[in-house]
C-alpha atoms as a PDB file:
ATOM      1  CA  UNK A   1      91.339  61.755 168.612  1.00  0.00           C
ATOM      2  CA  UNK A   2      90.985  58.234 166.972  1.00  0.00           C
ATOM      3  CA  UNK A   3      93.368  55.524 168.938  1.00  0.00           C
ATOM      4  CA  UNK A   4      93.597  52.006 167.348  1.00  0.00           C
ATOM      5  CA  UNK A   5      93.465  49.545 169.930  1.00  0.00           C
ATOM      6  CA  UNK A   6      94.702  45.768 168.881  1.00  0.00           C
ATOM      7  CA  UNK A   7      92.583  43.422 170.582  1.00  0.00           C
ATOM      8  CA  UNK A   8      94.464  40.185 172.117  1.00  0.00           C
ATOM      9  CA  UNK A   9      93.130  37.242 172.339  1.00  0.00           C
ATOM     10  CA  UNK A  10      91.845  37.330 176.170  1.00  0.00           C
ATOM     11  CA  UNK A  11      89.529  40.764 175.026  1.00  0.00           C
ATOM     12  CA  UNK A  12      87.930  37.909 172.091  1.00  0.00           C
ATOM     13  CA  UNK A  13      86.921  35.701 174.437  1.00  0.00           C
ATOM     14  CA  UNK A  14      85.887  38.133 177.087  1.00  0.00           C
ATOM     15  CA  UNK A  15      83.502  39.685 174.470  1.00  0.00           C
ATOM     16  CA  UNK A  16      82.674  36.504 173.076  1.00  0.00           C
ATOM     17  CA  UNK A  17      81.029  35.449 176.346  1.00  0.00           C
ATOM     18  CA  UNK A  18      78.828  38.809 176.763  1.00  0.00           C
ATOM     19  CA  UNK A  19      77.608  38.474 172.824  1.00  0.00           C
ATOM     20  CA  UNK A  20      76.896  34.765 173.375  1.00  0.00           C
ATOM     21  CA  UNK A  21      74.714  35.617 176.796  1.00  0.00           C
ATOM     22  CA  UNK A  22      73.206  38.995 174.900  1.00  0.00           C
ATOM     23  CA  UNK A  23      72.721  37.883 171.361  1.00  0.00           C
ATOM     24  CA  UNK A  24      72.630  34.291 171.519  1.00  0.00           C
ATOM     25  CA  UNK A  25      75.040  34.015 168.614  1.00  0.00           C
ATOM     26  CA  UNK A  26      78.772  32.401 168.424  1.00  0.00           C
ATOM     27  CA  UNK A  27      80.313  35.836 166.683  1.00  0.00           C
ATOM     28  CA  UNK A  28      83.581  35.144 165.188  1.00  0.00           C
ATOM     29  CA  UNK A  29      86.382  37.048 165.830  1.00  0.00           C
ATOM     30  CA  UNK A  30      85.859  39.375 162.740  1.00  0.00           C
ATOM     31  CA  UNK A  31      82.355  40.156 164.060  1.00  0.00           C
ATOM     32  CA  UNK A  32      83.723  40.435 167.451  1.00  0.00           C
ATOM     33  CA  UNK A  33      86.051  42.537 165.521  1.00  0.00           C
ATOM     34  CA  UNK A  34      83.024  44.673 163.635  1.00  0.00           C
ATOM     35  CA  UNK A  35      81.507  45.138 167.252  1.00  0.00           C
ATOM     36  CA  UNK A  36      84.298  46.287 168.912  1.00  0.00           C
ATOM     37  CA  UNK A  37      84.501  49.255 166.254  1.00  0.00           C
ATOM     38  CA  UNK A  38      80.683  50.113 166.134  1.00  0.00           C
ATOM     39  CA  UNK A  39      81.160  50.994 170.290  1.00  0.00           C
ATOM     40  CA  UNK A  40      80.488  54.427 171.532  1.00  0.00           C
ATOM     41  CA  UNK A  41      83.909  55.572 172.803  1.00  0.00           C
ATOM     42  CA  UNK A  42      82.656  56.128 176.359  1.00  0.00           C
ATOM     43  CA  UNK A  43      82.488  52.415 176.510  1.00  0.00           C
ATOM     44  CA  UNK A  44      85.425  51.666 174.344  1.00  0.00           C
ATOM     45  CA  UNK A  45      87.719  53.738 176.901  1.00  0.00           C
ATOM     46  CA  UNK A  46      86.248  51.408 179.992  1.00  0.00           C
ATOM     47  CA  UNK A  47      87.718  48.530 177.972  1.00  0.00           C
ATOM     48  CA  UNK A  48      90.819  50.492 177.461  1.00  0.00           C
ATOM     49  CA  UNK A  49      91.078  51.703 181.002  1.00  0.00           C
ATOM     50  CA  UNK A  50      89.816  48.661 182.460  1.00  0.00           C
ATOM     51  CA  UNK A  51      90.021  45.894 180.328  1.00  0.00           C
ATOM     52  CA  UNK A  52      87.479  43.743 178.687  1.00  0.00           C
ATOM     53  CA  UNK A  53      87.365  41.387 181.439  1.00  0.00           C
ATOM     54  CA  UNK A  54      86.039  43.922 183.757  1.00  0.00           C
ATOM     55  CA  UNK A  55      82.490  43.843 185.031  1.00  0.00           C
ATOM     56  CA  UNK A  56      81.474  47.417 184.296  1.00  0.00           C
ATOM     57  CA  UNK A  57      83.046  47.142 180.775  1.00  0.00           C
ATOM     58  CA  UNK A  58      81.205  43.769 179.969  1.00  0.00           C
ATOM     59  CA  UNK A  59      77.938  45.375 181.928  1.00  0.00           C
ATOM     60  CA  UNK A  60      77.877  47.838 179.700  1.00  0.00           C
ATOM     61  CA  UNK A  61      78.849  45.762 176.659  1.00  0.00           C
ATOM     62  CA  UNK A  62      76.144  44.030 177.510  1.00  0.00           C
ATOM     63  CA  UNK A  63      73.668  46.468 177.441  1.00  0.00           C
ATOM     64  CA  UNK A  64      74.724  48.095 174.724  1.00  0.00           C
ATOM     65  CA  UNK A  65      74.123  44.923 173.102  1.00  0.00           C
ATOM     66  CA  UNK A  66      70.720  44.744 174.043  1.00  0.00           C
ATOM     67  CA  UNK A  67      69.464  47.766 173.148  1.00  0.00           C
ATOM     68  CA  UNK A  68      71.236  48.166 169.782  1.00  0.00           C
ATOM     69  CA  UNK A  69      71.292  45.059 168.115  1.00  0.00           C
END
């Protein structure tokens, strides 16, 4: 099941921060954007459950990040 999630402006600036810290980059918010959609789902629906803000979602943003970029 594909569910299209609108991100606000609080979830760009939550992932902004974790990018910044994991990739040393400023994204914008169309790479924010480009990131958001390349997520596995298990840690898209933390986001969605949880919200961007929270620390397991960003943890694992985070990593993600890390290990895939």
């Amino acid at each position: 099941m594909i569910v299209n999630i609108q991100l606000e402006q609080e979830d760009f600036n939550a992932m902004h921060d974790v990018i910044f810290e994991a990739l040393d980059i400023k994204p914008t918010k169309a790479q924010i954007h480009v990131i958001w959609e390349e997520l596995p789902e298990d840690i898209r629906g933390l986001a969605i459950q949880w919200g961007t803000s929270d620390t397991v979602f960003r943890d694992n943003l985070y990593e993600y990040l890390k290990n895939n970029k």
